[in-house]
C-alpha atoms as a PDB file:
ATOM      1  CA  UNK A   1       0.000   0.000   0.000  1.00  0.00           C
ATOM      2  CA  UNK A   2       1.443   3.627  -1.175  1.00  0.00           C
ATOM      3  CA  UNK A   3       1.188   5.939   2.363  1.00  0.00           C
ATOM      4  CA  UNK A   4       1.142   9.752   1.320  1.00  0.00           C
ATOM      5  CA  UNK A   5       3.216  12.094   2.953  1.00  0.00           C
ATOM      6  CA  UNK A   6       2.700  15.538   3.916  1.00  0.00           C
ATOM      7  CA  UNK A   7       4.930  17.198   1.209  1.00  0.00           C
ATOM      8  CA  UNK A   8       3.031  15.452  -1.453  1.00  0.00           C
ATOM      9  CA  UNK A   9      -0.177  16.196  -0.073  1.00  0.00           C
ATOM     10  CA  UNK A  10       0.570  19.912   0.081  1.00  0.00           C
ATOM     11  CA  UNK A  11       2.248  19.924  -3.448  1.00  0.00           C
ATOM     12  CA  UNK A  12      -1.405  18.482  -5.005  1.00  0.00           C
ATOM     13  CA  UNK A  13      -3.440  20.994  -2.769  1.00  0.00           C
ATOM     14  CA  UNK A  14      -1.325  23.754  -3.954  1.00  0.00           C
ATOM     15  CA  UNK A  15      -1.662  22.082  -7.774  1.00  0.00           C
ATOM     16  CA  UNK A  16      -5.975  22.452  -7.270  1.00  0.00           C
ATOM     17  CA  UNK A  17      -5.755  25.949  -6.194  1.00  0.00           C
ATOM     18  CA  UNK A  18      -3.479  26.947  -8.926  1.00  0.00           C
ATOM     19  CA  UNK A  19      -6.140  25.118 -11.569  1.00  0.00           C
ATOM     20  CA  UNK A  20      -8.847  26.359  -9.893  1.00  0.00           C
ATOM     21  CA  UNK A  21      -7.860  30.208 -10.076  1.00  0.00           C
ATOM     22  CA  UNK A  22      -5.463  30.656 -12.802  1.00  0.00           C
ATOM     23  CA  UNK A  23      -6.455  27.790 -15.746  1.00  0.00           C
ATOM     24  CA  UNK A  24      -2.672  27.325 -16.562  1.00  0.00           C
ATOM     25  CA  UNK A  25      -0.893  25.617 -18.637  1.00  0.00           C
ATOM     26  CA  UNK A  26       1.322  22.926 -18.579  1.00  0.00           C
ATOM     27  CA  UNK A  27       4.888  24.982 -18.218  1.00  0.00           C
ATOM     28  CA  UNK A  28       3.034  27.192 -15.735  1.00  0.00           C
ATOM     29  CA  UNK A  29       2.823  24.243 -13.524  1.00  0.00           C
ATOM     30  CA  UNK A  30       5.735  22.934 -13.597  1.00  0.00           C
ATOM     31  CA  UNK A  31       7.014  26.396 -12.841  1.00  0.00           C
ATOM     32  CA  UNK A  32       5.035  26.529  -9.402  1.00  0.00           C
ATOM     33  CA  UNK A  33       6.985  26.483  -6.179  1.00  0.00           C
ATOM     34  CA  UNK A  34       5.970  23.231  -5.385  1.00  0.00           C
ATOM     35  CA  UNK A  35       7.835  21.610  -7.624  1.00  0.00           C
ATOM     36  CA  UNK A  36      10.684  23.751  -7.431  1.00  0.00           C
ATOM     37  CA  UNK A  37      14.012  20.752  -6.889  1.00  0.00           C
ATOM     38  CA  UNK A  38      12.252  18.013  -8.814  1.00  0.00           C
ATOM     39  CA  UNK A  39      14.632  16.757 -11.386  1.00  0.00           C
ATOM     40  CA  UNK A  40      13.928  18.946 -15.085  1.00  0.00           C
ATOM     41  CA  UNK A  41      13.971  15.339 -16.639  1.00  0.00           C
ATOM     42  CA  UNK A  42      11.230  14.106 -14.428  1.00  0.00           C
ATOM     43  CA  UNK A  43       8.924  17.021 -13.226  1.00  0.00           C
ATOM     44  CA  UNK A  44       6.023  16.514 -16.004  1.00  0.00           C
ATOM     45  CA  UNK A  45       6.055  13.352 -15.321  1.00  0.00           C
ATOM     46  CA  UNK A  46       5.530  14.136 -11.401  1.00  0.00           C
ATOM     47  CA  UNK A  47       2.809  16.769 -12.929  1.00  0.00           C
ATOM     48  CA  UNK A  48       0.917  14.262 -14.385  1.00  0.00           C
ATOM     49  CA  UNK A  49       0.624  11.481 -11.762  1.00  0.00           C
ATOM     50  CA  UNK A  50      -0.592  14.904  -9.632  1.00  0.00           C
ATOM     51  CA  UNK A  51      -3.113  15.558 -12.239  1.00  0.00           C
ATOM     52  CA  UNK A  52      -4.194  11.590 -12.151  1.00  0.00           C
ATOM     53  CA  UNK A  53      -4.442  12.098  -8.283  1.00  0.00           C
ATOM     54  CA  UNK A  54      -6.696  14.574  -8.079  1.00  0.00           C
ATOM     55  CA  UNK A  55      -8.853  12.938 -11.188  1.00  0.00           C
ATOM     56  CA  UNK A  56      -9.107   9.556  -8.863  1.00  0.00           C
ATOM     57  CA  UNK A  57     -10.567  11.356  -6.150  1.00  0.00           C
ATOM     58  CA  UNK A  58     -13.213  13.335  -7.317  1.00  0.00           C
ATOM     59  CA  UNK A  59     -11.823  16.221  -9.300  1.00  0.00           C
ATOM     60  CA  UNK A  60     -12.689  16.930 -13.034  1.00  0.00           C
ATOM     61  CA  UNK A  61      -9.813  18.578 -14.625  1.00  0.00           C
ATOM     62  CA  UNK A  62      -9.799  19.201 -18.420  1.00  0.00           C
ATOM     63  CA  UNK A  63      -7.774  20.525 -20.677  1.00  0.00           C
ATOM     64  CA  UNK A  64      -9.270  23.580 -22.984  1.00  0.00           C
ATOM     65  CA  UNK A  65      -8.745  24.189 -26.481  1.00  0.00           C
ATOM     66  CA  UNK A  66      -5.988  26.613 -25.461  1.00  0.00           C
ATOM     67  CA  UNK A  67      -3.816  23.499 -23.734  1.00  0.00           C
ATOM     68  CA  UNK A  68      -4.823  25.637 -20.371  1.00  0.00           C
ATOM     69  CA  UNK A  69      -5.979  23.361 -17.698  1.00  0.00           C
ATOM     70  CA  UNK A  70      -9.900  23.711 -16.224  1.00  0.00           C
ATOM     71  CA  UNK A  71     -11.109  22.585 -13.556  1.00  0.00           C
ATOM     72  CA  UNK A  72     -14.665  21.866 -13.640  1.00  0.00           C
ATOM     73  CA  UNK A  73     -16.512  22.006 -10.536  1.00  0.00           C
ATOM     74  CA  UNK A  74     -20.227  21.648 -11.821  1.00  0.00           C
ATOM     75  CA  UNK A  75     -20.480  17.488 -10.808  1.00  0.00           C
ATOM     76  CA  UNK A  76     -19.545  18.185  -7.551  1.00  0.00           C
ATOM     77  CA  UNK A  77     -21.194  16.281  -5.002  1.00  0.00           C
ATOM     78  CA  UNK A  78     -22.453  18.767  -2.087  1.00  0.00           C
ATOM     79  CA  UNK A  79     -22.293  17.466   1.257  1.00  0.00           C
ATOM     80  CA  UNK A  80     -25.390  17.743   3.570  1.00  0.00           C
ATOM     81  CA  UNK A  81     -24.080  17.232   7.186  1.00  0.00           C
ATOM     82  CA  UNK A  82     -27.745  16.552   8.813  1.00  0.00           C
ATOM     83  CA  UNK A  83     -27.774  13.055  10.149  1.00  0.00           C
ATOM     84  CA  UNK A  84     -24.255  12.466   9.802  1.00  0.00           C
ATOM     85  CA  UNK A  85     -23.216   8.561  10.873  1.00  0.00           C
ATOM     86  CA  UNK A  86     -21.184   9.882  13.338  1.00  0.00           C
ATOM     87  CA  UNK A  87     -19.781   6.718  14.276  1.00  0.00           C
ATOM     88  CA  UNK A  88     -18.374   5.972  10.755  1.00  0.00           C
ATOM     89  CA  UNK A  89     -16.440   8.942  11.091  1.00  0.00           C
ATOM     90  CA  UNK A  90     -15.386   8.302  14.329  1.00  0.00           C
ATOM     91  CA  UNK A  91     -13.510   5.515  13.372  1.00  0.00           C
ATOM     92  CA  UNK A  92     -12.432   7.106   9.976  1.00  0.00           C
ATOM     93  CA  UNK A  93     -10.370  10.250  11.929  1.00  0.00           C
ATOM     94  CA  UNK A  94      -9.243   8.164  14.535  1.00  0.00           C
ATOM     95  CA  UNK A  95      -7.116   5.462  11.817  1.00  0.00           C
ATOM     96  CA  UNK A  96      -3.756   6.100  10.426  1.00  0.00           C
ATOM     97  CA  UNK A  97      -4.758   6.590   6.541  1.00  0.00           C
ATOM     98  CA  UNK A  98      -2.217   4.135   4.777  1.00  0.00           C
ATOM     99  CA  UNK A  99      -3.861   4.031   1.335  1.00  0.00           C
ATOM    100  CA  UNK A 100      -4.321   7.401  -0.711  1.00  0.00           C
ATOM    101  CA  UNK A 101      -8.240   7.159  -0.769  1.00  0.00           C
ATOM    102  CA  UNK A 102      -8.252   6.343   2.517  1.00  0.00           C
ATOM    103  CA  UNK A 103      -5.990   9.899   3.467  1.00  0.00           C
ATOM    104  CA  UNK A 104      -8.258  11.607   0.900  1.00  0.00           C
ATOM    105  CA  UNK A 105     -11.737  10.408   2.837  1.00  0.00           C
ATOM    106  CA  UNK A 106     -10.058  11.885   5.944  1.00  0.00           C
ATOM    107  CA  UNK A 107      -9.367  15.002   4.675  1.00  0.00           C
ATOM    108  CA  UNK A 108     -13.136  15.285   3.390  1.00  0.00           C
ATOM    109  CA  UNK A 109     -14.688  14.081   6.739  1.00  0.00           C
ATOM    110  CA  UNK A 110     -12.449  17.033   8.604  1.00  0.00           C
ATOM    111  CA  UNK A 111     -13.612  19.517   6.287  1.00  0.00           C
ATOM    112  CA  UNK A 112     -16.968  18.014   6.675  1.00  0.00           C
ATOM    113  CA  UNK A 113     -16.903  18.623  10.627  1.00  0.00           C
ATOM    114  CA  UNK A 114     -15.547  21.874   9.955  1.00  0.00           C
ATOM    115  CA  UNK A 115     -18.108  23.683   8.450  1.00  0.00           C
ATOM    116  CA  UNK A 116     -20.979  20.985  10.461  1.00  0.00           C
ATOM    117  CA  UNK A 117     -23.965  22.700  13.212  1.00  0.00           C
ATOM    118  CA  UNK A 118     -23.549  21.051  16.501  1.00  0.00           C
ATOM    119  CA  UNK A 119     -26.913  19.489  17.710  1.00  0.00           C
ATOM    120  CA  UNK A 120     -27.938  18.777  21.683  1.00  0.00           C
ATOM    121  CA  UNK A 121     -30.451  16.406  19.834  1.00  0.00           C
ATOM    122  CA  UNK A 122     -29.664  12.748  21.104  1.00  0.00           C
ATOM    123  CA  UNK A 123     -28.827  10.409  18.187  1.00  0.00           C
ATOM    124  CA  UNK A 124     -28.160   6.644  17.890  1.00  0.00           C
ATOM    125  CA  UNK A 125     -24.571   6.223  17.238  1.00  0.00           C
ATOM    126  CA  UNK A 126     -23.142   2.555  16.227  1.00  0.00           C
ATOM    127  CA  UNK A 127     -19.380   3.172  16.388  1.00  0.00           C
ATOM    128  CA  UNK A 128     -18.216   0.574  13.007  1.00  0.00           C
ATOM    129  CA  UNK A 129     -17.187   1.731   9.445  1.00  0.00           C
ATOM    130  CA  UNK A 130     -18.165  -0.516   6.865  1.00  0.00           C
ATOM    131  CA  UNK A 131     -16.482  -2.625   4.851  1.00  0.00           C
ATOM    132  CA  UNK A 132     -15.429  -2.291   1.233  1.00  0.00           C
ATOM    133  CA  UNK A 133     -12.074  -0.456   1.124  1.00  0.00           C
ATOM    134  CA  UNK A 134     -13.071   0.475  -2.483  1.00  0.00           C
ATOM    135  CA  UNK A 135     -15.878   3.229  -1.781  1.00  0.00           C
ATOM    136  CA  UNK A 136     -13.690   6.036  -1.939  1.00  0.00           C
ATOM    137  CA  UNK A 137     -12.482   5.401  -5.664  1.00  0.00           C
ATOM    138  CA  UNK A 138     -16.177   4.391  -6.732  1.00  0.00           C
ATOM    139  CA  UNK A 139     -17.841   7.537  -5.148  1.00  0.00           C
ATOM    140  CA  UNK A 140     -15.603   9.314  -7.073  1.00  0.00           C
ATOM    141  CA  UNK A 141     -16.574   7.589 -10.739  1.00  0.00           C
ATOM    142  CA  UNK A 142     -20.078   8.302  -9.562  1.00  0.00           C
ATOM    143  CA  UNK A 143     -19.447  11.934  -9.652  1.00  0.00           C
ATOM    144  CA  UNK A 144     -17.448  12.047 -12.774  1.00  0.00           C
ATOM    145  CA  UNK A 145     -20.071   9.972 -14.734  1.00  0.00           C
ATOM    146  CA  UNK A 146     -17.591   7.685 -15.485  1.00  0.00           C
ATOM    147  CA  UNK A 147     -17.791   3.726 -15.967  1.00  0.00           C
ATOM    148  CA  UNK A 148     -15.663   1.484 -13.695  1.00  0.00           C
ATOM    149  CA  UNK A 149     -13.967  -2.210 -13.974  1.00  0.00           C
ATOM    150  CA  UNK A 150     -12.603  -4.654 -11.492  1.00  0.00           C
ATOM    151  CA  UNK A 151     -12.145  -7.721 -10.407  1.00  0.00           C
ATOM    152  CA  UNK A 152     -14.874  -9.325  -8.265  1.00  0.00           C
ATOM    153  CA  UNK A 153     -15.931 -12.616  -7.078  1.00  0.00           C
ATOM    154  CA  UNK A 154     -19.525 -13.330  -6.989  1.00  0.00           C
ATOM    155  CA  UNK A 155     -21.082 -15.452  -4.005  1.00  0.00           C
ATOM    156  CA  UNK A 156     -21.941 -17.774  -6.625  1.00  0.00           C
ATOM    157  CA  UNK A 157     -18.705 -18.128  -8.549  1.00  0.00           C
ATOM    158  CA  UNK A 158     -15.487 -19.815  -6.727  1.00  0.00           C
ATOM    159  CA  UNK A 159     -13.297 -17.847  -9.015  1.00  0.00           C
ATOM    160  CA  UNK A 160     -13.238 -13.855  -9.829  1.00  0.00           C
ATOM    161  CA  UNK A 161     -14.011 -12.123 -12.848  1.00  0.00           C
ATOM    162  CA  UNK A 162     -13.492  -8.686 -14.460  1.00  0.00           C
ATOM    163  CA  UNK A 163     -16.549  -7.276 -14.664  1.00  0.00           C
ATOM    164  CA  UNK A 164     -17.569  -3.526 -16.193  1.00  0.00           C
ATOM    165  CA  UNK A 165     -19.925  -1.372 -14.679  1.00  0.00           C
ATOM    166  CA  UNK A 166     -21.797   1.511 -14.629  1.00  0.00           C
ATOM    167  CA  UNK A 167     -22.016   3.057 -10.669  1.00  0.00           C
ATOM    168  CA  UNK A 168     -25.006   4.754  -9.389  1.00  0.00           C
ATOM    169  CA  UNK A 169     -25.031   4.638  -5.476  1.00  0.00           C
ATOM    170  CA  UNK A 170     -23.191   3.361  -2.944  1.00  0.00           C
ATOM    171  CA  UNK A 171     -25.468   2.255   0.217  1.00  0.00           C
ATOM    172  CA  UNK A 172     -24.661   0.667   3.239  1.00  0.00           C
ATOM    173  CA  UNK A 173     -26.549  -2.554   4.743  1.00  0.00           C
ATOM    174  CA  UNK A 174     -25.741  -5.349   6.908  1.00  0.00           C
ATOM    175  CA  UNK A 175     -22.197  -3.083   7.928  1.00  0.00           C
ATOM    176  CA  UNK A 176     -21.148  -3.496   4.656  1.00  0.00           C
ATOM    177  CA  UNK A 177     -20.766  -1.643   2.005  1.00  0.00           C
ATOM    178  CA  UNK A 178     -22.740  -2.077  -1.613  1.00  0.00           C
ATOM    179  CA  UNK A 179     -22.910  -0.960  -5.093  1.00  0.00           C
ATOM    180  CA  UNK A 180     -26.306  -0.514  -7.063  1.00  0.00           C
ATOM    181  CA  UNK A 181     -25.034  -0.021 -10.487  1.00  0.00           C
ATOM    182  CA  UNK A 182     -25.521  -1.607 -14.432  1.00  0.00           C
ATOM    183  CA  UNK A 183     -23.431  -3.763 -15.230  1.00  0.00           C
ATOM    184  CA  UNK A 184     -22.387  -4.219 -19.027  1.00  0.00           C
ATOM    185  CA  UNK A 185     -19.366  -6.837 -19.328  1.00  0.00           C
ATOM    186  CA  UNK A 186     -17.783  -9.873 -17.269  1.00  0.00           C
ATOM    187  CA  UNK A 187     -14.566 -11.038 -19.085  1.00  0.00           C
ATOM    188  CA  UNK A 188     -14.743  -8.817 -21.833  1.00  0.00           C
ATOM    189  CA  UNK A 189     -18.481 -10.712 -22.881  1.00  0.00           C
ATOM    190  CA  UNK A 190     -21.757  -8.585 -22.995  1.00  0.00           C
ATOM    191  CA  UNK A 191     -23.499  -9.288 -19.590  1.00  0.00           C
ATOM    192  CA  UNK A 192     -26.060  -6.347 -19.488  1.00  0.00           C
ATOM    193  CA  UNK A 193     -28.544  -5.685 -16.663  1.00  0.00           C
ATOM    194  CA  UNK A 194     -29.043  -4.045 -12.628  1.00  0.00           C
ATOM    195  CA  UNK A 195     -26.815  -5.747 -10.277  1.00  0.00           C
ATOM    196  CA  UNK A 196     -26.414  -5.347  -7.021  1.00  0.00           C
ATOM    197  CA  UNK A 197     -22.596  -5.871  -6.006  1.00  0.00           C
ATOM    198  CA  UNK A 198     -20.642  -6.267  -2.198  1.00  0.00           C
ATOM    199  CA  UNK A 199     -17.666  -4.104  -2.029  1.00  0.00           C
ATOM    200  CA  UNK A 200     -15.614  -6.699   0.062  1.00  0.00           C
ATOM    201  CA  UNK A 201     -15.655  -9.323  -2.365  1.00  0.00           C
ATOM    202  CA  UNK A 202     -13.674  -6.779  -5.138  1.00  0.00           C
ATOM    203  CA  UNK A 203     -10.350  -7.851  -5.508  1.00  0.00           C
ATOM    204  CA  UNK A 204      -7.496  -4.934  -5.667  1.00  0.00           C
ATOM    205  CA  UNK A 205      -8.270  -2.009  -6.896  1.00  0.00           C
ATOM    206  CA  UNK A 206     -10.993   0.257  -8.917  1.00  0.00           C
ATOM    207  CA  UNK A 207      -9.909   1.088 -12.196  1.00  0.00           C
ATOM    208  CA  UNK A 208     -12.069   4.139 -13.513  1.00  0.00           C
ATOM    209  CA  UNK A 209     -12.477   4.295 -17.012  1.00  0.00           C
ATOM    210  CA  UNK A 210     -12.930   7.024 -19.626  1.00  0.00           C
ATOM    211  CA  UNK A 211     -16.460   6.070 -20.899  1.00  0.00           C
ATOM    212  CA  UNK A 212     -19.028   7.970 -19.855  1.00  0.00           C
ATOM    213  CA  UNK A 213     -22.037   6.276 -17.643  1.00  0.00           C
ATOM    214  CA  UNK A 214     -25.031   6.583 -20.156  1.00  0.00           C
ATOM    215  CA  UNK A 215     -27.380   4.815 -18.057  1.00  0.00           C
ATOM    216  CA  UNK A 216     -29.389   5.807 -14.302  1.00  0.00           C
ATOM    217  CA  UNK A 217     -30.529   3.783 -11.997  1.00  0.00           C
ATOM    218  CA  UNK A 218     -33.767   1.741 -11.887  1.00  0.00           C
ATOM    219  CA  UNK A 219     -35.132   1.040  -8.243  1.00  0.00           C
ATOM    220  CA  UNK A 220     -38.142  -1.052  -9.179  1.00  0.00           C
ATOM    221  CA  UNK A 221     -35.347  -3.363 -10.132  1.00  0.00           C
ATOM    222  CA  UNK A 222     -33.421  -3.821  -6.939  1.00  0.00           C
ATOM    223  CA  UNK A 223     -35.225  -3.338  -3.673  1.00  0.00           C
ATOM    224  CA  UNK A 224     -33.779  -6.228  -1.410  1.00  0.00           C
ATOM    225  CA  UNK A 225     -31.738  -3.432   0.751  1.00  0.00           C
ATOM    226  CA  UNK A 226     -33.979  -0.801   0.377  1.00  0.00           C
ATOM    227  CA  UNK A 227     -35.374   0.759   3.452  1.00  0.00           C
ATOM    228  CA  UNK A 228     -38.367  -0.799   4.638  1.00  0.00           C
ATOM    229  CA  UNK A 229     -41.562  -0.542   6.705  1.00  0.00           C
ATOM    230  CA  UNK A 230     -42.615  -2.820   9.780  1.00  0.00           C
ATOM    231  CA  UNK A 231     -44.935  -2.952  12.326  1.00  0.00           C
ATOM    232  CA  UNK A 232     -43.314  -4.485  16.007  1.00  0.00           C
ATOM    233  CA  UNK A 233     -45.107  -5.541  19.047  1.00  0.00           C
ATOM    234  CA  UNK A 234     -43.437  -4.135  22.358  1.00  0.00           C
ATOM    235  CA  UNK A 235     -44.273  -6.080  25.775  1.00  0.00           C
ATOM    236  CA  UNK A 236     -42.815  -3.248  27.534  1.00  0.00           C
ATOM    237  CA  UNK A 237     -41.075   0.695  26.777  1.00  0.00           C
ATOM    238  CA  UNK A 238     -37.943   0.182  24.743  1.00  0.00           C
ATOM    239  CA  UNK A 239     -35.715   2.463  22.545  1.00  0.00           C
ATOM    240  CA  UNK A 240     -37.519   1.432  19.208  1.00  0.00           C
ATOM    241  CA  UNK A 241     -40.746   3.613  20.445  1.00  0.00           C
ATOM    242  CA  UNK A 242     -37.768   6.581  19.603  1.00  0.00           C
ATOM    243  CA  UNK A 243     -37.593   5.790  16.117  1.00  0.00           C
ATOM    244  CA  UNK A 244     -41.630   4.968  15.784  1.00  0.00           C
ATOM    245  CA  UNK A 245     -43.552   7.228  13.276  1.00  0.00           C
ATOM    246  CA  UNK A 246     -47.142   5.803  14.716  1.00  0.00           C
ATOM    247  CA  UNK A 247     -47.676   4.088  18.836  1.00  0.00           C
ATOM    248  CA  UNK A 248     -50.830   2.759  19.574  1.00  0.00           C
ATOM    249  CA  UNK A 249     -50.690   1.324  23.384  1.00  0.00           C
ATOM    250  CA  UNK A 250     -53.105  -1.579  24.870  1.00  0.00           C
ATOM    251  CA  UNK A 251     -53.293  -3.699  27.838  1.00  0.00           C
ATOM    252  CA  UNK A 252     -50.569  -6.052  26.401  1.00  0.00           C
ATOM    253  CA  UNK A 253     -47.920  -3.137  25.610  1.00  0.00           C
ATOM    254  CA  UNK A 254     -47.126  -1.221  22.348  1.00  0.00           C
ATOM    255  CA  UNK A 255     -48.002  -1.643  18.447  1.00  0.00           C
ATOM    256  CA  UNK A 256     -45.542   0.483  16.628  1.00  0.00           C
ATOM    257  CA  UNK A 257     -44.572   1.132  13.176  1.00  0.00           C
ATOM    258  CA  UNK A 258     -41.280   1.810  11.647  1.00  0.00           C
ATOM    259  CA  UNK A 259     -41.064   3.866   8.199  1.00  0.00           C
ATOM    260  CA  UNK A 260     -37.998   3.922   6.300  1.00  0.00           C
ATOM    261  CA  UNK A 261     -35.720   1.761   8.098  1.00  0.00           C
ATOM    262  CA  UNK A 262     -32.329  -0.204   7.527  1.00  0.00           C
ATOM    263  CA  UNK A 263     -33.323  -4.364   7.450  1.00  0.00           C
ATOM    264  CA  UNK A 264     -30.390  -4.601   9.691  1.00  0.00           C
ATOM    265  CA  UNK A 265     -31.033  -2.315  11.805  1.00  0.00           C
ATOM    266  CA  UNK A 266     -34.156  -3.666  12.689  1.00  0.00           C
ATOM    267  CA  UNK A 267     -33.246  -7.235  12.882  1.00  0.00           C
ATOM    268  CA  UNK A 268     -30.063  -6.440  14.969  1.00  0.00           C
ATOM    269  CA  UNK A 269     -32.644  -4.588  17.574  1.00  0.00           C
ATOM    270  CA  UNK A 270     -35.373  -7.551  17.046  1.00  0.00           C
ATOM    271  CA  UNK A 271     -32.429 -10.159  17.977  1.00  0.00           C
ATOM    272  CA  UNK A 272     -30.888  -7.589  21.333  1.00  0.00           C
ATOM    273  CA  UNK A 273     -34.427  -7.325  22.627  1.00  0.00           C
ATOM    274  CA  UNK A 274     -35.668 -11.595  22.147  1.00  0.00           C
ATOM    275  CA  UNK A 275     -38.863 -11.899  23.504  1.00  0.00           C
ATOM    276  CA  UNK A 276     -39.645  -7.814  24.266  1.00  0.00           C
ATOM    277  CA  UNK A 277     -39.966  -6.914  20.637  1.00  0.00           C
ATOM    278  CA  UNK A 278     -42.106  -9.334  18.141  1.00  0.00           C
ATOM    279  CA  UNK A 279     -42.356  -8.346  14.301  1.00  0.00           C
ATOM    280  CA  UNK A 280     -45.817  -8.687  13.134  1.00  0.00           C
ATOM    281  CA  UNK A 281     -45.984  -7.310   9.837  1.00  0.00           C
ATOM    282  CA  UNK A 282     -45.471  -7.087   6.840  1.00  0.00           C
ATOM    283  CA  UNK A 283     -46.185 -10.839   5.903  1.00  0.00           C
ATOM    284  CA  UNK A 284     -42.624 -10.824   3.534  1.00  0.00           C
ATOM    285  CA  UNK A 285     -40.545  -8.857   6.101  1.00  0.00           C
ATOM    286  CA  UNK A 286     -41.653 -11.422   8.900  1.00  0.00           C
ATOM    287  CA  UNK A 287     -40.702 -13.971   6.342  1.00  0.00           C
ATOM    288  CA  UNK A 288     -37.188 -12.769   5.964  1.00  0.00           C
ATOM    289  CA  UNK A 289     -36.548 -12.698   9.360  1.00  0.00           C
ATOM    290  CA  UNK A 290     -37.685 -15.962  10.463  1.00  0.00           C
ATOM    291  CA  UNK A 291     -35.465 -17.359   7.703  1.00  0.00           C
ATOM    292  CA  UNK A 292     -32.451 -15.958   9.099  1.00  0.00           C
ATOM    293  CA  UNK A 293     -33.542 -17.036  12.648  1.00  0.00           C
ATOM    294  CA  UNK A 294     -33.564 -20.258  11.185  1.00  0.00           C
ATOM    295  CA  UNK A 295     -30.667 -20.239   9.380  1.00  0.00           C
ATOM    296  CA  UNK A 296     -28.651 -18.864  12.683  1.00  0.00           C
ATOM    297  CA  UNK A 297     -30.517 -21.799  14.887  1.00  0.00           C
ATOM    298  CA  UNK A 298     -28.609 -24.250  12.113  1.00  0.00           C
ATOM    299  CA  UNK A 299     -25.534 -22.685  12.189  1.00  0.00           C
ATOM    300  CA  UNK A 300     -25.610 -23.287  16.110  1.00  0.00           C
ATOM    301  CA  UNK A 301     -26.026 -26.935  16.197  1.00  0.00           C
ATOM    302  CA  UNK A 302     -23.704 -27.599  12.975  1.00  0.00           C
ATOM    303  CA  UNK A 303     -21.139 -26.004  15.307  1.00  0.00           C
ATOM    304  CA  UNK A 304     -22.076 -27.644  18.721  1.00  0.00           C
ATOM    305  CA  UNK A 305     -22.720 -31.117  16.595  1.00  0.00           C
END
């Protein structure tokens, strides 16, 4: 893994703000400051892996008809702080970045903060970070627009494949992330259609490509891991009457309902509470559950056989 140091970091922040404000060219880089003592024989070369940097992670830098270098920040993804999985970047400030993405997500997350409102509101914090060390790499084809290929093994496949896709969203479920996007090849055949991918079974890393995404995403076709609605059965007062958008209270307890909420989420309170907390509806979502009860009971005795 490449670890970026400071000096480099600085010499590609001082490379966006020249862009940014001045449009130069390609001998009015190299003539900055910060590359001032790089070898005459190798400093474009340095120039251009900067430019490549800064391309990988988000930024959309052109070059105009007058060789002068643009950079375009309409496809810029604006950052609304509200809500903010504050756990995730917890654990995100408090690692030692060793992979550029990883250095580059930090430096986001601590401008994030930055500019954040502070709340008194109480909120639910899980301190994990998904995984999928991929994300940062695809969130950044997702803003460019740009198709992406790698290498990924599918849970029903025992060997990988280079597949070609076209990225819409990123989403996290289950403490993992996932990719909704269109896939169009595996191993260079056509192998069109919405797929639903798991970053941790990618192998190495993201390449982005130059083609241009020409497709959006369908939701009627993938709704596995989208947020759902349930209705729960509490014996007693628990934290999930916090989260409930209707209560209706009897002898027996509560009868809530949850809108728009993570599967997991639910499931992981359903499983913490046992008894306390029954799901009663919707017929499919009760479904689901008891099959993964089920599937957890078998796991048991297979290891206690």
């Amino acid at each position: 893994m490449t670890h970026v140091s400071r000096p480099v970091d600085q010499r590609r922040f001082a490379l966006l703000v020249y862009i940014r404000r001045s449009t130069p060219t390609m001998d009015q880089i190299i003539a900055m400051p910060a590359y001032l003592g790089i070898d005459p024989a190798n400093v474009r070369r340095y120039v251009e892996r900067d430019l490549q940097d800064l391309r990988e992670t988000g930024y959309l830098i052109t070059v105009d008809e007058s060789e002068r270098y643009v950079l375009d920040d309409s496809t810029n993804i604006h950052v609304d702080g509200t809500g903010v999985e504050v756990g995730i970047l917890q654990s995100l400030l408090g690692s030692k970045g060793k992979t550029r993405p990883f250095v580059v997500a930090q430096q986001g997350v601590t401008k994030l903060l930055s500019s954040g409102a502070v709340t008194t509101q109480a909120a639910n914090l899980t301190i994990h970070t998904p995984r999928g060390e991929e994300g940062v790499r695809i969130a950044a084809a997702i803003q460019l627009g740009k198709r992406i290929r790698f290498t990924y093994r599918a849970a029903n496949s025992s060997e990988p494949s280079v597949y070609t896709v076209e990225p819409f969203r990123l989403e996290v479920h289950f403490d993992v992330f996932y990719l909704r996007g269109y896939q169009i090849r595996v191993e260079g055949s056509s192998s069109r259609g919405h797929r639903i991918y798991k970053l941790d079974r990618i192998q190495g890393k993201v390449t982005v490509l130059d083609d241009d995404v020409t497709g959006s995403l369908d939701d009627s076709a993938m709704t596995d891991l989208s947020p759902i609605t349930a209705t729960v059965r509490l014996r007693c007062p628990l934290p999930m009457l916090s989260k409930a958008t209707s209560v209706t209270r009897d002898a027996d307890g509560f009868e809530i309902v949850l809108t728009d909420i993570d599967r997991s989420d639910l499931y992981s309170d359903l499983m913490f509470y046992g008894l306390d907390a029954e799901l009663i509806g919707p017929e499919h979502v009760v479904e689901d559950f008891e099959s993964r009860v089920r599937h957890l009971a078998e796991l048991g005795k297979e290891h206690h056989g």
